[in-house]
C-alpha atoms as a PDB file:
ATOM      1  CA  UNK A   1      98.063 101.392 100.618  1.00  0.00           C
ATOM      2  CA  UNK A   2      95.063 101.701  98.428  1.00  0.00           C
ATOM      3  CA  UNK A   3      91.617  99.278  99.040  1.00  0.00           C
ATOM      4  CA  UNK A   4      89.766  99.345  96.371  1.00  0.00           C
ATOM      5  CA  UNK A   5      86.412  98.705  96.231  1.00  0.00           C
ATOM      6  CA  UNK A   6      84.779  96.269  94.154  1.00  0.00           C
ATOM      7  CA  UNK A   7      82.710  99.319  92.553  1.00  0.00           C
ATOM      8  CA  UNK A   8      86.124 100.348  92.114  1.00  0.00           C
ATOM      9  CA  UNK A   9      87.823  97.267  89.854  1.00  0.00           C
ATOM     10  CA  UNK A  10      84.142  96.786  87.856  1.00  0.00           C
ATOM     11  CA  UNK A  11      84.271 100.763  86.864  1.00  0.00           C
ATOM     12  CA  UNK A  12      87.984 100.089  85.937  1.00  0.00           C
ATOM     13  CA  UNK A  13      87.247  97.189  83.517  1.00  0.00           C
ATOM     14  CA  UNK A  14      84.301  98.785  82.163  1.00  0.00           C
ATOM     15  CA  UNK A  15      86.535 102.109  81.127  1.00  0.00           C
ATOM     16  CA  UNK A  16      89.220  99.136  79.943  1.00  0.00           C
ATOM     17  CA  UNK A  17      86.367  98.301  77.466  1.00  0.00           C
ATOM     18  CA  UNK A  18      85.511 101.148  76.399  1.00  0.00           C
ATOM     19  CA  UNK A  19      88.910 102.546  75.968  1.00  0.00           C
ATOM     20  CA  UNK A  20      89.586  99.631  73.624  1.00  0.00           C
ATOM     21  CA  UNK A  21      86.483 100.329  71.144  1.00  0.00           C
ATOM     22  CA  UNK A  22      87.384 104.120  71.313  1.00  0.00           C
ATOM     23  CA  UNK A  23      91.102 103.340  69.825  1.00  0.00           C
ATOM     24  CA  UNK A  24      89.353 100.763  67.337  1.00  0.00           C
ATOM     25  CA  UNK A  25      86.706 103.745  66.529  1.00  0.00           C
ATOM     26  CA  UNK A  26      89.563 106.174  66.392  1.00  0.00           C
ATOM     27  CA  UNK A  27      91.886 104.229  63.996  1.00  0.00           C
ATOM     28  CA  UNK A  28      89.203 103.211  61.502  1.00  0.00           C
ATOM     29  CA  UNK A  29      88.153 107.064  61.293  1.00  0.00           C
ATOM     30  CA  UNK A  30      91.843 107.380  60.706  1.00  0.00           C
ATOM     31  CA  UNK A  31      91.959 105.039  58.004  1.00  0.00           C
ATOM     32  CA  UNK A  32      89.142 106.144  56.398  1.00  0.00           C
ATOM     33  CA  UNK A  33      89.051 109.891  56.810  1.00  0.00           C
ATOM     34  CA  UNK A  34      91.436 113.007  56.937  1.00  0.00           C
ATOM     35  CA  UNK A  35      93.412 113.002  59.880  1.00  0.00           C
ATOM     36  CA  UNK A  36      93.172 116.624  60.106  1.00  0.00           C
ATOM     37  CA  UNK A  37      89.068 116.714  60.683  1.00  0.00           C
ATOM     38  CA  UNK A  38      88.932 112.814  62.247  1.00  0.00           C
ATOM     39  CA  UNK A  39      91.819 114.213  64.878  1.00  0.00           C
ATOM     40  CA  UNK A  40      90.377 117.407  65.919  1.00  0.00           C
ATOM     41  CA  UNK A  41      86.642 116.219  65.890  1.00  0.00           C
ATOM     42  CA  UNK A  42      87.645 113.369  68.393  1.00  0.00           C
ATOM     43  CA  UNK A  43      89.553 115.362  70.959  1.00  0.00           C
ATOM     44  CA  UNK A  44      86.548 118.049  71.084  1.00  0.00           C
ATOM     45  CA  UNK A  45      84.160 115.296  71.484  1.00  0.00           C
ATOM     46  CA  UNK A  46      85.944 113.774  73.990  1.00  0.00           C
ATOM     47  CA  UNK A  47      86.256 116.884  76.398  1.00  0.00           C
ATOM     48  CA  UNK A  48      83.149 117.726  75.667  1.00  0.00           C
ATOM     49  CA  UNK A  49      81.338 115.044  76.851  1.00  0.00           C
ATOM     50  CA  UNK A  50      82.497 114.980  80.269  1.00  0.00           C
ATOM     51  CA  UNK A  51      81.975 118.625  80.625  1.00  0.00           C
ATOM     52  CA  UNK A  52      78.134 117.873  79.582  1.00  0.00           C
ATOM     53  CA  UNK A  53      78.320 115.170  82.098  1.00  0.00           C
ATOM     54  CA  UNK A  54      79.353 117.297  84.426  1.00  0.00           C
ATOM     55  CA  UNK A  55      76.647 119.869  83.877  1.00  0.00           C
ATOM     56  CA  UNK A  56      73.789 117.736  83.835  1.00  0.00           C
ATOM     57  CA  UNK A  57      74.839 116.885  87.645  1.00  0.00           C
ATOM     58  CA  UNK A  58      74.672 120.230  88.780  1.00  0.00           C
ATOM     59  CA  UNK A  59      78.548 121.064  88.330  1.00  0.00           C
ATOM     60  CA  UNK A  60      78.938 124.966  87.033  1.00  0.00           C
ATOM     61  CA  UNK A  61      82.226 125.165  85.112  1.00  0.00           C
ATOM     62  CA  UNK A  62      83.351 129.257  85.082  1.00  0.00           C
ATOM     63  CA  UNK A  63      82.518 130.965  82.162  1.00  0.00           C
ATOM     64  CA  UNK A  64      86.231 131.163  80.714  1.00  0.00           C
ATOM     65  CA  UNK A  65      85.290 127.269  80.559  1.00  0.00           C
ATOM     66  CA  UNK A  66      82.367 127.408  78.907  1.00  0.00           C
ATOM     67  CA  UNK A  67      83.896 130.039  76.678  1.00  0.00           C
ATOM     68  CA  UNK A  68      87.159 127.282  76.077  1.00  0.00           C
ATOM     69  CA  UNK A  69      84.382 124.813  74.682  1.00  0.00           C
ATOM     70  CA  UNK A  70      82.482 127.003  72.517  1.00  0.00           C
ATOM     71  CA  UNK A  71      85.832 128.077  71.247  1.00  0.00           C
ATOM     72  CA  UNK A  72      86.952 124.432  70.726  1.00  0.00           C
ATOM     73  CA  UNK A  73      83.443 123.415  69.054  1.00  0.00           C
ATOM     74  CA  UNK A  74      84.134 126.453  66.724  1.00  0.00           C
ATOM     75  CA  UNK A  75      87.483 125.441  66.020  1.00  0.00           C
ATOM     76  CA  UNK A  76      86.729 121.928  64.983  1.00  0.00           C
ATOM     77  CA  UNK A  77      84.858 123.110  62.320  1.00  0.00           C
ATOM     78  CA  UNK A  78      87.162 125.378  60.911  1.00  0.00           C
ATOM     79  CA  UNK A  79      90.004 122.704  61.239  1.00  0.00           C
ATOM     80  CA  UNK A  80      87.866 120.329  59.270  1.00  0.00           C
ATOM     81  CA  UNK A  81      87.270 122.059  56.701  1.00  0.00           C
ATOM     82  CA  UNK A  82      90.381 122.740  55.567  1.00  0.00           C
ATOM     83  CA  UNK A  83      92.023 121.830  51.674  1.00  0.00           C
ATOM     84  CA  UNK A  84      92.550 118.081  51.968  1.00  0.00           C
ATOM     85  CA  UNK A  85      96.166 119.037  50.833  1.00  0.00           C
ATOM     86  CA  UNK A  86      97.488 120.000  53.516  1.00  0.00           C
ATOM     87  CA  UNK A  87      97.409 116.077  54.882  1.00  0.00           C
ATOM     88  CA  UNK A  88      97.432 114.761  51.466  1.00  0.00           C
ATOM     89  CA  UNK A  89      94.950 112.876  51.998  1.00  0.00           C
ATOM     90  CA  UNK A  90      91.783 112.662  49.744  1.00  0.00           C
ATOM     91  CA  UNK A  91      88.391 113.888  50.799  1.00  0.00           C
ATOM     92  CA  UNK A  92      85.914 111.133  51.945  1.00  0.00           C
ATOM     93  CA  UNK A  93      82.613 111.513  50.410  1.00  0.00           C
ATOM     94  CA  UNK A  94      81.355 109.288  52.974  1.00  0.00           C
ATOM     95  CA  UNK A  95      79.903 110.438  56.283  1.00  0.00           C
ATOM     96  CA  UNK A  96      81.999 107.026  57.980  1.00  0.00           C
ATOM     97  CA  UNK A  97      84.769 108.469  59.384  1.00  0.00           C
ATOM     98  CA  UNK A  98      82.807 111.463  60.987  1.00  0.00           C
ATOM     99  CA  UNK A  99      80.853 109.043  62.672  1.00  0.00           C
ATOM    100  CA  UNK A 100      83.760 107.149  63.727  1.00  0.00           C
ATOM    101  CA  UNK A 101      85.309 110.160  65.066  1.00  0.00           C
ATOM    102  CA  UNK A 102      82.229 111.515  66.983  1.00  0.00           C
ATOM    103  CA  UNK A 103      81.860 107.934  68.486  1.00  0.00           C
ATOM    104  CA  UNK A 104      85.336 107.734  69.213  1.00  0.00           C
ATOM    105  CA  UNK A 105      85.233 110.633  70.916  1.00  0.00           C
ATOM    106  CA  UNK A 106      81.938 109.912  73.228  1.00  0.00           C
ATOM    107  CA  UNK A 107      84.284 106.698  74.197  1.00  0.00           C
ATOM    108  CA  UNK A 108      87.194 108.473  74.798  1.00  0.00           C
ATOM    109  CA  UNK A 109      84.686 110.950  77.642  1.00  0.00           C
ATOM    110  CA  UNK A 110      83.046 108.569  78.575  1.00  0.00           C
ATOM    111  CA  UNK A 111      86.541 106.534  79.937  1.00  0.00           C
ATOM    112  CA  UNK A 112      87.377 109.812  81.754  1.00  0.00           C
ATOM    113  CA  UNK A 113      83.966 110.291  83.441  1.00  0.00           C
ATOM    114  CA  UNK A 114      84.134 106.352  84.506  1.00  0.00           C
ATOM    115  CA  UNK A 115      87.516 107.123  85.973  1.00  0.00           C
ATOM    116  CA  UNK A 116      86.207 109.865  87.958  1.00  0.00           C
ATOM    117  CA  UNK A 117      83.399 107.743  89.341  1.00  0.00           C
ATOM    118  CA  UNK A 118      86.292 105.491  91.425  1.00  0.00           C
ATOM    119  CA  UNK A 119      86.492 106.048  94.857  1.00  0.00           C
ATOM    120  CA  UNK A 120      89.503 108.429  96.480  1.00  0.00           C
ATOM    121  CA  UNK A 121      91.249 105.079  98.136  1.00  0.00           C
ATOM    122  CA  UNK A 122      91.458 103.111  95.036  1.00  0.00           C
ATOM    123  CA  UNK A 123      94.361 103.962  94.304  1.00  0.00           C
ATOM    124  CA  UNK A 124      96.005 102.440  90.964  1.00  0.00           C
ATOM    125  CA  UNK A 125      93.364  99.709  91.002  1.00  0.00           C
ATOM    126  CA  UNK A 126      90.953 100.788  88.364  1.00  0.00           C
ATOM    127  CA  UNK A 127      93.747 101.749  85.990  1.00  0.00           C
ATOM    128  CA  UNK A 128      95.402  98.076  86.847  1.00  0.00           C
ATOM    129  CA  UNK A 129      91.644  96.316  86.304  1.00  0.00           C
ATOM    130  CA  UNK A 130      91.043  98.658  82.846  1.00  0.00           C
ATOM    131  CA  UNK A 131      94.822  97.971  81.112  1.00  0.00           C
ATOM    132  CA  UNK A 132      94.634  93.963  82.071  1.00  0.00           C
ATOM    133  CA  UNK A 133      90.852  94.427  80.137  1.00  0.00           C
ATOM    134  CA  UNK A 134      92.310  95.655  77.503  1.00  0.00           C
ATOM    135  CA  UNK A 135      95.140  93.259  77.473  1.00  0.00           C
ATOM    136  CA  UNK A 136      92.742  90.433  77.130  1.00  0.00           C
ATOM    137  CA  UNK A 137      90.183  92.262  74.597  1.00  0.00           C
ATOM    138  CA  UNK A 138      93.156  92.708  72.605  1.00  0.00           C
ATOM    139  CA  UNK A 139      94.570  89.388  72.647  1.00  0.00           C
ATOM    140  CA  UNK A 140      91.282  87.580  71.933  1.00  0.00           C
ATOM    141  CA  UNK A 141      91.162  90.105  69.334  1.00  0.00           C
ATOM    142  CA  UNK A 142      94.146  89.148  67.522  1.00  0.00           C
ATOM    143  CA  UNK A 143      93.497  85.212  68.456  1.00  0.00           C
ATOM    144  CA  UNK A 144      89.951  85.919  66.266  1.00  0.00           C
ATOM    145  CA  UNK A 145      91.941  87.460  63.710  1.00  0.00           C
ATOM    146  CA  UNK A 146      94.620  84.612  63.639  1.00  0.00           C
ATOM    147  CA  UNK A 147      92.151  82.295  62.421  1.00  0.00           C
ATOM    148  CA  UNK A 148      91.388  84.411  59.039  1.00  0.00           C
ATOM    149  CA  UNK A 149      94.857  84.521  58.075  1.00  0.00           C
ATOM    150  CA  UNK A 150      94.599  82.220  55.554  1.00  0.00           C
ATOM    151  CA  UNK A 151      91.498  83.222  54.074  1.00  0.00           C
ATOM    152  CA  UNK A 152      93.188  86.408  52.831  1.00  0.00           C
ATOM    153  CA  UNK A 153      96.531  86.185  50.827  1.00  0.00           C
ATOM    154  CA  UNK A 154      99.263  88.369  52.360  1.00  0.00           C
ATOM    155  CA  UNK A 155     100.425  89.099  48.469  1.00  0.00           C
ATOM    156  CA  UNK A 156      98.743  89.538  46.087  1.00  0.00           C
ATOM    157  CA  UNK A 157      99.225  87.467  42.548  1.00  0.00           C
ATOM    158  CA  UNK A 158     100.784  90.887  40.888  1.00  0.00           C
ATOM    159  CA  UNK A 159     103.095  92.073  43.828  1.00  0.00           C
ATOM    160  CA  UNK A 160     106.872  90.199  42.103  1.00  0.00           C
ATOM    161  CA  UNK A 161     105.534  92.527  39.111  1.00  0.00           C
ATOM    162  CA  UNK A 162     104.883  95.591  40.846  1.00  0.00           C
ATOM    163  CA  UNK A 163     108.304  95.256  42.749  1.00  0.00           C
ATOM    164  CA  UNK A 164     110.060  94.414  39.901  1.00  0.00           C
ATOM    165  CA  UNK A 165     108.829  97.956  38.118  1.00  0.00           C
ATOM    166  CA  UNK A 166     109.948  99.563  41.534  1.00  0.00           C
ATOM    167  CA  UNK A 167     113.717  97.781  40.941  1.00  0.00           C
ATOM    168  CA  UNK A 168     113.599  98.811  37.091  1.00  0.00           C
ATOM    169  CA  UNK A 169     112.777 102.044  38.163  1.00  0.00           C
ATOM    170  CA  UNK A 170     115.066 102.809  40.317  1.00  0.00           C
ATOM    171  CA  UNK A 171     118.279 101.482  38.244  1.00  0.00           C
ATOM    172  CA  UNK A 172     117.133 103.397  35.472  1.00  0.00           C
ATOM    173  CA  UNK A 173     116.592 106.730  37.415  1.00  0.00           C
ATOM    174  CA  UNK A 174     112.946 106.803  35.740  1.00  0.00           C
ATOM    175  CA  UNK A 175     110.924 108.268  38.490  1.00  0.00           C
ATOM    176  CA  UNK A 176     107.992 109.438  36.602  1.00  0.00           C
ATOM    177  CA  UNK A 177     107.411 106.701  33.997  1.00  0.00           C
ATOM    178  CA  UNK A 178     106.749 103.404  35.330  1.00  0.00           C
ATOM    179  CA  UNK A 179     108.863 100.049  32.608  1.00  0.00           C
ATOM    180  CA  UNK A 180     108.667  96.336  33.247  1.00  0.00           C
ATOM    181  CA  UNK A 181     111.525  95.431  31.379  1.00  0.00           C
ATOM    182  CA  UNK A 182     112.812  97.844  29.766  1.00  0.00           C
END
């Protein structure tokens, strides 16, 4: 069986933590950025980051690796800048959801490196200790967010008229022309 240590368990809810911010990072990038340069930028940031980790403790990756990262860096930015058509999604003029995705991505390394900080015995411990973090930094989460519900309307004052177009719409085959009756 595994015995963790309890290095082991605090490294495991620390990575729980920081996994949780680097989905919230992620998804807000998502929301407010093209998913075709938020995506890419995040994944390269992410395996980069452990990589530099590594180096700066006296690891020496091959040069085929090094080569894979300056290949990945280079790709990134020819992903990103892409047409925005191709996700139809429009272009942020706002430097946000870079930001997001760069952070997002310095979370997402830095969970791996605090995973490989865990002892060889530990077994499943850390990853029990990080998802039962998450599990509560997600529920107090939501238990915050239950308390706003009523300070923001689900529907708004104009959504019966805006279905009611939809329904109009539809029965008269008029997909190009919004009618409120008739």
């Amino acid at each position: 069986g595994a015995d963790p240590q309890q290095q082991d368990i605090i490294i495991g809810v620390a990575a729980g933590l920081v996994g949780m911010v680097s989905v919230a990072l992620f998804y807000q990038g998502l929301a407010l950025g093209r998913m075709g340069a938020v995506a890419p930028i995040t994944a390269v940031v992410s395996a980069i980051v452990p990589v530099a980790w590594g180096l700066s403790f006296g690891e020496r990756p091959s040069a085929l690796a090094l080569l894979g990262v300056a290949l990945a860096v280079g790709s990134v930015a020819l992903i990103s800048s892409q047409s925005p058509t191709l996700d139809h999604a429009p272009e942020s003029k706002s430097r946000a959801p870079l930001l997001l995705a760069m952070a997002a991505g310095l979370g997402f390394g830095t969970f791996f490196i605090l995973y490989s900080n865990t002892s060889d015995d530990s077994g499943m411990w850390p990853l029990l200790a990080s998802r039962w973090t998450s599990a509560i930094l997600l529920a107090l989460v939501l238990a915050l967010l239950a308390f706003r519900l009523g300070a923001v309307p689900l529907l708004g004052p104009d959504e019966p008229r805006y279905a009611r177009v939809a329904v109009e719409m539809h029965r008269a085959g008029e997909w190009v022309r919004p009618t409120l009756q008739g």
